[in-house]
Protein backbone atom coordinates (compact mmCIF):
# COMPACT_ATOMS: atom_id res chain seq x y z
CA UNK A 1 141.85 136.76 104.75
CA UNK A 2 142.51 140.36 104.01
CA UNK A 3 141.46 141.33 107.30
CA UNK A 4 144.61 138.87 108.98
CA UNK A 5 147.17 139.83 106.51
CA UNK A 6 146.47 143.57 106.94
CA UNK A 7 147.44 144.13 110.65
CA UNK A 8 150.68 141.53 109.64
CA UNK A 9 151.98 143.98 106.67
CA UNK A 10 151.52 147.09 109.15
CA UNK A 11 153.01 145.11 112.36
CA UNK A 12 155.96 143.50 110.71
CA UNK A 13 157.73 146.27 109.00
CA UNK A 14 156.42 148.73 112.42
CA UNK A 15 158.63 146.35 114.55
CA UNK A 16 161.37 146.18 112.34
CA UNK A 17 161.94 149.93 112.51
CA UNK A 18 162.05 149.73 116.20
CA UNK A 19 164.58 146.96 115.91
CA UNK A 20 166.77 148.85 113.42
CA UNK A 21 166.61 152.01 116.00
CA UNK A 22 167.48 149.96 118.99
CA UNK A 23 170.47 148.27 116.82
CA UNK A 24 171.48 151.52 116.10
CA UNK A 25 171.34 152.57 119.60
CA UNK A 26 173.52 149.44 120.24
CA UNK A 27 175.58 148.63 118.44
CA UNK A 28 176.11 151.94 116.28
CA UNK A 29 174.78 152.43 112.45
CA UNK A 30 177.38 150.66 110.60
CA UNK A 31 177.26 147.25 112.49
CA UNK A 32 173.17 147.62 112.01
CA UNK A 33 174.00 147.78 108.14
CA UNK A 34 176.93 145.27 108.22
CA UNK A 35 174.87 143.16 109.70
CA UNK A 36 171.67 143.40 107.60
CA UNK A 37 174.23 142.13 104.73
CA UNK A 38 175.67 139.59 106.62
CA UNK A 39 172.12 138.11 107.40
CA UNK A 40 171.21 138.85 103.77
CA UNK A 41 174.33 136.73 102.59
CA UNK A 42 174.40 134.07 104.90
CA UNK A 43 170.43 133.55 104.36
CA UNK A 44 170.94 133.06 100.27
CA UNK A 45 174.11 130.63 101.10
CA UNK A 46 171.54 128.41 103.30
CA UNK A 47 168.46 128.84 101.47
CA UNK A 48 170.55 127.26 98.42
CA UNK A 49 172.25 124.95 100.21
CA UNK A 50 169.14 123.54 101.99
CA UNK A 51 167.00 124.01 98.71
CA UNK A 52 169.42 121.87 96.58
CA UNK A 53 169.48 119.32 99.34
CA UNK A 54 165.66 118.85 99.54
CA UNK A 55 165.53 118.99 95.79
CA UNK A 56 167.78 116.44 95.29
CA UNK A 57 165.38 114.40 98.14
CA UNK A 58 162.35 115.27 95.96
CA UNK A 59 163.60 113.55 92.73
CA UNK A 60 164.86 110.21 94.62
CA UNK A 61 161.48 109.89 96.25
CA UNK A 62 159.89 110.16 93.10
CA UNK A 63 162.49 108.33 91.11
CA UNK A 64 161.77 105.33 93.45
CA UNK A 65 157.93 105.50 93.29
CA UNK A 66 157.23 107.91 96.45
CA UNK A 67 155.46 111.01 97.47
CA UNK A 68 157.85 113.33 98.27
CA UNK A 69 155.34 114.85 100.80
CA UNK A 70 157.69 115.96 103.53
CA UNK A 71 160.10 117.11 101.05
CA UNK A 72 157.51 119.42 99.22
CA UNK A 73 157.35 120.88 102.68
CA UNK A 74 160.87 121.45 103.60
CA UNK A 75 160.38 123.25 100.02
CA UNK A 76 158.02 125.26 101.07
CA UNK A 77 159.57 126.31 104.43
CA UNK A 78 162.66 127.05 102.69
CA UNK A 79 161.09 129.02 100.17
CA UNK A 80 159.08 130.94 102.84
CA UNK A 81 162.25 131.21 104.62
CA UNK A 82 164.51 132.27 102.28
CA UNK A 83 162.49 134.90 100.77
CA UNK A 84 161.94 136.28 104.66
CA UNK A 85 165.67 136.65 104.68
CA UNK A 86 165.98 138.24 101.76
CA UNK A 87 163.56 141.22 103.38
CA UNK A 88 165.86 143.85 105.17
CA UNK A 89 165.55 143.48 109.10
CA UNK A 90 166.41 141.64 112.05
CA UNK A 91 162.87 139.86 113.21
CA UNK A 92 161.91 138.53 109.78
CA UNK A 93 165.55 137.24 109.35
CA UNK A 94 165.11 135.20 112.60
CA UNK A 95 162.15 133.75 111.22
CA UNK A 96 164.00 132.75 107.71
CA UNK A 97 166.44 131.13 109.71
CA UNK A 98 164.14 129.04 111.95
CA UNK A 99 162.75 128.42 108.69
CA UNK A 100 165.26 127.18 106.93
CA UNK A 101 167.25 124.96 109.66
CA UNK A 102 165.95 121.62 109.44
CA UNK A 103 165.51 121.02 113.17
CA UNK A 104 163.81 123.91 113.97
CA UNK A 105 161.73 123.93 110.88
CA UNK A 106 160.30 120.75 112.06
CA UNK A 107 157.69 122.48 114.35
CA UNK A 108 156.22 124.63 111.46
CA UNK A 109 155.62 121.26 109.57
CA UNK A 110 153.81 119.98 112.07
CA UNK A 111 151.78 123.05 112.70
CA UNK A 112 151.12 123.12 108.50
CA UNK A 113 150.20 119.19 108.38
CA UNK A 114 147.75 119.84 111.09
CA UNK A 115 145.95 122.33 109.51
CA UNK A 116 145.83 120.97 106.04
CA UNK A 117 144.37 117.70 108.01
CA UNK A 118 141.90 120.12 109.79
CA UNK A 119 140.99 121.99 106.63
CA UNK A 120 140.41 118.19 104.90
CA UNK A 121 138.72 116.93 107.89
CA UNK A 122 135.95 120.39 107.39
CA UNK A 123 135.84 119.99 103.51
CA UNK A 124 137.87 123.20 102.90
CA UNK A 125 141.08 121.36 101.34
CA UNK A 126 140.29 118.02 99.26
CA UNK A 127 142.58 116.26 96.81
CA UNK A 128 141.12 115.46 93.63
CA UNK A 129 142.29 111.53 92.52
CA UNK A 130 143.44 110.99 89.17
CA UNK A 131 141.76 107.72 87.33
């Protein structure tokens, strides 16, 4: 595990510096750090406004006797996503955002339900019924 997260905590902020140069470059050092705000801003507006929504969807699934499976993963993804926009830069605030807009989260969803299924499927991941 250690030896995938390492390269990712050296990569990510590597290519963010880049990004902040080249945005510099660009569009000049105060637009870079207006718009590292603006990203910042309109991330925590989103993340609460999507987080409340899918909360809200949690407790009617349970209040009428469902799993709230899907739900618990919009959670997730919006958890992941807001916390990614929260982090200063301009690559891991385009992931927050495909994170936390429903359509687009929908691929990530899929990509986590298949590989809980495969880690069930190999015996890694098992759920534990209550009697």
């Amino acid at each position: 595990m250690f030896r995938k997260l390492l390269p990712i905590f050296i990569l990510i902020p590597a290519i963010e510096v880049a990004l902040f140069i080249l945005a510099g470059q660009y569009i000049g050092i105060p637009a870079t750090i207006a718009g590292i705000f603006f990203t910042g801003i309109l991330g925590a507006y989103l993340a609460k406004k999507e987080g409340v929504e899918t909360l809200q969807r949690v407790k009617m699934q349970l209040e009428s006797g469902q799993m709230p499976g899907e739900a618990v993963l919009d959670g997730a993804c919006i958890l992941v996503g807001g916390a990614l926009l929260l982090a200063p830069g301009f690559l891991t605030d385009i992931i927050g955002f495909f994170l936390l807009i429903p359509p687009l989260r929908k691929p990530v969803k899929l990509w986590v339900k298949a590989k809980l299924f495969q880690k069930m499927q190999s015996g890694q991941f098992y759920f534990i019924k209550r009697r």
